[in-house]
Protein backbone atom coordinates (compact mmCIF):
# COMPACT_ATOMS: atom_id res chain seq x y z
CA UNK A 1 39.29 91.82 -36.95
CA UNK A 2 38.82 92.98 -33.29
CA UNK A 3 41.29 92.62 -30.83
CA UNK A 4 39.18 92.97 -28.08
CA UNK A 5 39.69 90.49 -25.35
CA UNK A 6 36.77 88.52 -24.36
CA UNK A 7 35.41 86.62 -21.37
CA UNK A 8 32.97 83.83 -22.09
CA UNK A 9 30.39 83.74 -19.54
CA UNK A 10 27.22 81.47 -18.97
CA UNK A 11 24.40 82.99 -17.74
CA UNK A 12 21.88 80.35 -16.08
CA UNK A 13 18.91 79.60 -18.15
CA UNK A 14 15.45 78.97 -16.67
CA UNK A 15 14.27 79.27 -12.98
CA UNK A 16 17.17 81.77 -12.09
CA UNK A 17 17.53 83.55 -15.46
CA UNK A 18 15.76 86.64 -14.28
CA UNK A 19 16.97 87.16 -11.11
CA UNK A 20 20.47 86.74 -12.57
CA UNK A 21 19.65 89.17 -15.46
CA UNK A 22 18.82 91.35 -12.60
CA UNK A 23 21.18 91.53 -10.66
CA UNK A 24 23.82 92.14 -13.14
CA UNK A 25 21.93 95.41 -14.26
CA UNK A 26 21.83 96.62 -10.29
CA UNK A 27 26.03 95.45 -10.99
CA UNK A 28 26.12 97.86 -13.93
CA UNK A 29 25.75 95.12 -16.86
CA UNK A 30 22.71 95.29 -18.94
CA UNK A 31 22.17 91.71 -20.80
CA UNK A 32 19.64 91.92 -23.41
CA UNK A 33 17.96 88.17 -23.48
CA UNK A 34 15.37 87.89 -26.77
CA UNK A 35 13.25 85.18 -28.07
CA UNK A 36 15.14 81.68 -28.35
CA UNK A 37 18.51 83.16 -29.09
CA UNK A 38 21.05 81.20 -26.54
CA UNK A 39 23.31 84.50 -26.74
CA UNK A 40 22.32 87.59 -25.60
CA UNK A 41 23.59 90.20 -25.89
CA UNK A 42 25.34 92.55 -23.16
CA UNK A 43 26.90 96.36 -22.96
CA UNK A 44 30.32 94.83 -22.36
CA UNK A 45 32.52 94.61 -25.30
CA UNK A 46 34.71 92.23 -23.18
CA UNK A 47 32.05 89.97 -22.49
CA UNK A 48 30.25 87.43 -24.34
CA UNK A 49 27.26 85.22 -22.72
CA UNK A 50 25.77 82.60 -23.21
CA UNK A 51 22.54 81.26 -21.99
CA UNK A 52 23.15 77.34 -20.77
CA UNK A 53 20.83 75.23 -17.59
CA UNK A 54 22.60 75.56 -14.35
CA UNK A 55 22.79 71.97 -14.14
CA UNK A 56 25.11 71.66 -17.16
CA UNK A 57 27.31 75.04 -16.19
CA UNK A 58 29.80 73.43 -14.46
CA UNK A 59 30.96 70.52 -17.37
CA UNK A 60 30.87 73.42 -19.89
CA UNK A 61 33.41 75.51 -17.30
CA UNK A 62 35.70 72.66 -16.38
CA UNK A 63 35.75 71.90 -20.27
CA UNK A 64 36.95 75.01 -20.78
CA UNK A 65 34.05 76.43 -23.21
CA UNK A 66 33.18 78.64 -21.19
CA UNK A 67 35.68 80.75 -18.54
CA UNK A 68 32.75 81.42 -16.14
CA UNK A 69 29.71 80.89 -15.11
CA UNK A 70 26.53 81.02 -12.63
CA UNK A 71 25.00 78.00 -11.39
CA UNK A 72 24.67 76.52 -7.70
CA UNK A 73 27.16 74.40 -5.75
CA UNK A 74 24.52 71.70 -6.01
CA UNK A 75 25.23 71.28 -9.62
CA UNK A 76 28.61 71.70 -9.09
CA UNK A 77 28.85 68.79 -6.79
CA UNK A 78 26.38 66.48 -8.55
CA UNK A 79 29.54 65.37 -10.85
CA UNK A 80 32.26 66.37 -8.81
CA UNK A 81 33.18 69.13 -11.45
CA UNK A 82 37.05 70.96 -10.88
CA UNK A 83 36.10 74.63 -11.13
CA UNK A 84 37.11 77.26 -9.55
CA UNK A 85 34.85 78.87 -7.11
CA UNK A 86 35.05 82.44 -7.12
CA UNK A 87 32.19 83.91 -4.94
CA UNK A 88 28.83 82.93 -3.31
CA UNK A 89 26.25 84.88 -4.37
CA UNK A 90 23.28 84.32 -2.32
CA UNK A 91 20.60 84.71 -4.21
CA UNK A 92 17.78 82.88 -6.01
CA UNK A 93 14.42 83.04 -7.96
CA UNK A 94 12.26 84.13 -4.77
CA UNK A 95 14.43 85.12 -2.42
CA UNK A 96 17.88 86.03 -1.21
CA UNK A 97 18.01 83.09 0.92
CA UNK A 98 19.56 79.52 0.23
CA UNK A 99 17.90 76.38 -1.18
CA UNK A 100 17.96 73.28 0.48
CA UNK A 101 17.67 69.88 -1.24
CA UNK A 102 15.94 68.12 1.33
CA UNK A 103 14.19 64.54 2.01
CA UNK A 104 10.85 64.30 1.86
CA UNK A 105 8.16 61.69 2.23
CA UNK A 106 3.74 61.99 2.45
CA UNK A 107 2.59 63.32 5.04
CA UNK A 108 1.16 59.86 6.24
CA UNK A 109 3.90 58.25 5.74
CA UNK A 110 5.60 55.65 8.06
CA UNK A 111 9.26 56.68 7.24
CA UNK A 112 10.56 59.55 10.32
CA UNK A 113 14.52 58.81 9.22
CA UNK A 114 16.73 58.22 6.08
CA UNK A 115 17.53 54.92 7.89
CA UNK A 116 13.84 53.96 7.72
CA UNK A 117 14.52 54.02 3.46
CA UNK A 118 16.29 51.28 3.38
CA UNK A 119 14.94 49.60 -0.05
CA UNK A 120 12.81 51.83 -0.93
CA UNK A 121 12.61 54.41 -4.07
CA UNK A 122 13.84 57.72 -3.85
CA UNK A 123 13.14 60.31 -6.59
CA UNK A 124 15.12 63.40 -7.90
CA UNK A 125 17.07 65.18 -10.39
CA UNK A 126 19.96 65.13 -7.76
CA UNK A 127 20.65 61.52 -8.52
CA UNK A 128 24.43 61.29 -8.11
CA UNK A 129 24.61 63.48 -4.67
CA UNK A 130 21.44 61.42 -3.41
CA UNK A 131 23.15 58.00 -4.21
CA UNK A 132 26.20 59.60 -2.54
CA UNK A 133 24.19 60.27 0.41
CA UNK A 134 22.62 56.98 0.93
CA UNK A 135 25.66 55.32 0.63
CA UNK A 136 27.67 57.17 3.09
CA UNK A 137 24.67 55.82 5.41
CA UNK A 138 25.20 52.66 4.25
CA UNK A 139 21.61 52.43 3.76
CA UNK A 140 20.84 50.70 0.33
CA UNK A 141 17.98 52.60 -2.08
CA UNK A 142 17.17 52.72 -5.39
CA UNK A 143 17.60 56.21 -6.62
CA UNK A 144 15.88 57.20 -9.75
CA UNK A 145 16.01 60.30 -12.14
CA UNK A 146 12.98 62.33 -12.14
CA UNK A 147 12.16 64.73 -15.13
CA UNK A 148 9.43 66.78 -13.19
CA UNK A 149 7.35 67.69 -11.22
CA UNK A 150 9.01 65.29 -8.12
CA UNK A 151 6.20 66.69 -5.92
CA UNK A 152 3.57 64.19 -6.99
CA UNK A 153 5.50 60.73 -7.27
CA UNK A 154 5.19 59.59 -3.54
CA UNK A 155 3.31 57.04 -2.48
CA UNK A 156 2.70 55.59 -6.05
CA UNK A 157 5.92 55.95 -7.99
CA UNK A 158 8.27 56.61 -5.52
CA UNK A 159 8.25 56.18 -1.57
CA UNK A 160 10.15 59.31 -1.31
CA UNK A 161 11.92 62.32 -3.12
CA UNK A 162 15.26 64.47 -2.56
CA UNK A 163 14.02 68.20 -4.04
CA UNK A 164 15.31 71.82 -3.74
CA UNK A 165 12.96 74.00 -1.84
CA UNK A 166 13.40 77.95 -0.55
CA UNK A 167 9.96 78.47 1.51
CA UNK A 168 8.71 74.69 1.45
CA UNK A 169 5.29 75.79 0.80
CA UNK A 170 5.40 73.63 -2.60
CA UNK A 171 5.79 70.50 -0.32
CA UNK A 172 3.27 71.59 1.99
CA UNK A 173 0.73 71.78 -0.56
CA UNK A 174 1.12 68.25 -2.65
CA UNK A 175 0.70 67.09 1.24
CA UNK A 176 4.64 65.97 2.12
CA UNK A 177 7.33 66.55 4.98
CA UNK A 178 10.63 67.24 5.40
CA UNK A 179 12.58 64.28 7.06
CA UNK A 180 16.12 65.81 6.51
CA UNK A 181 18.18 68.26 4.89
CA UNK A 182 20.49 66.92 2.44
CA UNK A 183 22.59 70.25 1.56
CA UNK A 184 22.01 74.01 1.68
CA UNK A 185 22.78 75.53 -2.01
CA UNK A 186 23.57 79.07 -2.80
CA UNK A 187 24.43 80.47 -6.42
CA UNK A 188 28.54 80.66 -7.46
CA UNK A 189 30.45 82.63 -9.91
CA UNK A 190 32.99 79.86 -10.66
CA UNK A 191 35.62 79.78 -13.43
CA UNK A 192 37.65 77.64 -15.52
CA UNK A 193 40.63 76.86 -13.61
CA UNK A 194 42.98 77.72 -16.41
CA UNK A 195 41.20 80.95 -17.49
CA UNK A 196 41.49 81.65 -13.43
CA UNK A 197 45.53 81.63 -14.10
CA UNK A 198 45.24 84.00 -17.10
CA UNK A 199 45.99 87.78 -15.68
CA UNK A 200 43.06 89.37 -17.59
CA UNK A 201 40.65 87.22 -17.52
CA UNK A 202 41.29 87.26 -13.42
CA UNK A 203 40.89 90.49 -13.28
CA UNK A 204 37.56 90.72 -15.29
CA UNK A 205 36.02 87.75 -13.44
CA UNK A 206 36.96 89.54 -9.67
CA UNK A 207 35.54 92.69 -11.26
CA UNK A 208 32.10 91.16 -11.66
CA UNK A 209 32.53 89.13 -8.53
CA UNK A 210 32.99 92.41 -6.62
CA UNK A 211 30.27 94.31 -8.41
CA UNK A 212 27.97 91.60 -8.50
CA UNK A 213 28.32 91.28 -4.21
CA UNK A 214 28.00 94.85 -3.95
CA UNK A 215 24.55 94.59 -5.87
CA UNK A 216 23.77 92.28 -3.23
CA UNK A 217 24.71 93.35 -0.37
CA UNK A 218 22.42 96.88 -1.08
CA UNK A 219 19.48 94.98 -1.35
CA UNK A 220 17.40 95.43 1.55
CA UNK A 221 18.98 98.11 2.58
CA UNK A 222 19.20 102.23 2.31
CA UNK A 223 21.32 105.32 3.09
CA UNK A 224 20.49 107.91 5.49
CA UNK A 225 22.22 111.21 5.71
CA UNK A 226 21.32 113.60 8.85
CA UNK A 227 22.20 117.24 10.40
CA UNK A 228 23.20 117.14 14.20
CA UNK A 229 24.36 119.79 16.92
CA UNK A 230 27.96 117.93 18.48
CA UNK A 231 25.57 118.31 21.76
CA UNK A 232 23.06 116.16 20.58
CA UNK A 233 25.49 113.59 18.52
CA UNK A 234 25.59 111.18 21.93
CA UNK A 235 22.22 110.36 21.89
CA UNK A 236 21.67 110.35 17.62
CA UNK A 237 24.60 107.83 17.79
CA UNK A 238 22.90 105.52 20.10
CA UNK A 239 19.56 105.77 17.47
CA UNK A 240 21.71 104.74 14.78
CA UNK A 241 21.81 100.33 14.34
CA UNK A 242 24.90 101.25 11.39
CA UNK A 243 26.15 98.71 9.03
CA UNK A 244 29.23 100.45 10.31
CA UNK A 245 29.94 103.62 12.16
CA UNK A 246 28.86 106.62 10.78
CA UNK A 247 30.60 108.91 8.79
CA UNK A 248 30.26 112.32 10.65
CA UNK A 249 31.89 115.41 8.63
CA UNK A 250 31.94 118.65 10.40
CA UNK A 251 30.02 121.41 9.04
CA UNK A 252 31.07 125.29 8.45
CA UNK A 253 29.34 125.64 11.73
CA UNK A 254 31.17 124.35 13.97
CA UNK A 255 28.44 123.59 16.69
CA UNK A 256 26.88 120.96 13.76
CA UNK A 257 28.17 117.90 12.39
CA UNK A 258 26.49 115.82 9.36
CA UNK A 259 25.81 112.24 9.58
CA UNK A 260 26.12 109.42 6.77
CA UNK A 261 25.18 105.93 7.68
CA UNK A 262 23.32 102.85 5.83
CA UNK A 263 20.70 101.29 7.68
CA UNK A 264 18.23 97.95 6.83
CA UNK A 265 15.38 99.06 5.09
CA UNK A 266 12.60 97.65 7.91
CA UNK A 267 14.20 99.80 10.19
CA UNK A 268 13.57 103.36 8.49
CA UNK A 269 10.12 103.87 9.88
CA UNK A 270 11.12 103.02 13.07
CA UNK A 271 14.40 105.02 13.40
CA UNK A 272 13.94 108.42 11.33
CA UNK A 273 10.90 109.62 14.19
CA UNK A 274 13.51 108.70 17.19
CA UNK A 275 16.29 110.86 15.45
CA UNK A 276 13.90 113.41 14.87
CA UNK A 277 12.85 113.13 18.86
CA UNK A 278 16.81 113.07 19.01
CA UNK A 279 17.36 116.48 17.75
CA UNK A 280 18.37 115.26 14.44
CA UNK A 281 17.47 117.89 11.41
CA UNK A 282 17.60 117.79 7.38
CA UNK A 283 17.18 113.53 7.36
CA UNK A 284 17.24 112.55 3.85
CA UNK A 285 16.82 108.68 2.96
CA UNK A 286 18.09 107.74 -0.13
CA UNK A 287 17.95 104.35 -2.06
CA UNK A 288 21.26 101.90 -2.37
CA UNK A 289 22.65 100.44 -5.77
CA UNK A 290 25.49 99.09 -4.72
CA UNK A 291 27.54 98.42 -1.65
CA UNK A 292 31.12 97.33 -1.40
CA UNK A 293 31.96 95.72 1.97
């Protein structure tokens, strides 16, 4: 029998599976996902996963099945869960942007406020915020779950919708606008709150927390290293928009420095011809797996 400590860990199934799966490998975790199996399988002997919907990660983490887990805040605070929260991890299944659950009626339409709602329908799977919502308004609506494809309800089944958009081009299309913006949502590693107290399991969830926002924060962005003469430094320097300062290491000669920086990726083309112009020799760019802020 092993005696290998484990950590249970939900990985979100469906829209954000992929991107998740991804970004752990840029962390340094491979998960292996295959056919309908709910468990796949990872090269971490400490870890177990577990594939469960980001709506229902947060009751199976409070309840203590699993220790952690990925889903967004929005399904943590449909049902009020108690977890902990650990990190945000902005990220998603287009983007590395947040979502917004937002208020939307036809384009047509009368309504130009949440007040103007008042009796009317209002479709989502965010029932329990959106009720939330409405009441704190004190504007009375009948909320109703929708199983799909929210989009298309208004006018005929529903006079309005609360749904999750990142680019709002899905809205645009079925021929609906935004009114208001319920909440912004960004993915969380949260954990059980007793698991959270246990000294191993800590440690192994901050681990991926760190790893998993160092994957994050190199996206979108590279490394640039760079010979200088100290004369010309003044001038490279000002080229340079750093996510810090430099790093400048003198070199055996001593009129010449080397430069190590990380720059956004848009910027390359732009920069590497004015340090050139600069005096800058040997520029080398070089892509970013990780970076720990």
């Amino acid at each position: 029998m092993s005696d290998v400590k484990k950590l249970k860990l939900g990985i979100p199934k469906g829209s954000l599976q992929d991107a998740t799966i991804a970004l752990f490998q840029r962390a340094g975790w491979n998960i292996y996902a295959s056919g309908r199996s709910y468990f796949p399988t990872i090269d971490d002997p400490e870890i177990e996963c577990m594939l469960v919907r980001a709506q229902e990660m947060a009751r199976y983490v409070e309840y203590g099945a699993l220790d952690a887990g990925l889903t967004g805040n929005d399904w943590v605070l449909e049902n009020e869960h108690k977890v902990e929260y650990v990190t945000s991890l902005t990220y998603s299944k287009q983007s590395r942007q947040k979502v917004k659950w937002v208020l939307a009626v036809p384009e047509d339409s009368p309504y130009q406020k949440a007040e103007d709602l008042a009796g009317c329908i209002i479709a989502t799977e965010l029932v329990e915020f959106t009720k939330r919502y409405f009441a704190s308004k004190n504007i009375p609506v009948k909320v109703e779950f929708s199983w799909g494809a929210t989009e298309v309800k208004p006018p005929t089944l529903a006079d309005a919708i609360v749904e999750v958009t990142e680019t709002g081009s899905s809205l645009r299309a079925n021929r609906l606008r935004i009114i208001e913006t319920l909440m912004e949502s960004e993915t969380q590693l949260i954990a059980n709150q007793t698991a959270f107290k246990d000294e191993w399991k800590q440690a192994k969830i901050n681990n991926l927390s760190l790893m998993l926002n160092a994957a994050i924060a190199a996206q979108g962005r590279v490394g640039l290293m760079l010979n200088a003469r100290k004369a010309d430094l003044r001038e490279i320097l000002a080229v340079l928009p750093a996510l810090n300062s430099p790093t400048v290491s003198q070199l055996s000669d001593e009129q010449w420095v080397a430069l190590n920086t990380i720059l956004e990726e848009p910027v390359v083309r732009d920069v590497i011809p004015r340090l050139k112009a600069a005096g800058a020799t040997g520029i080398v760019e070089y892509p970013l797996s990780k970076v720990v802020l």
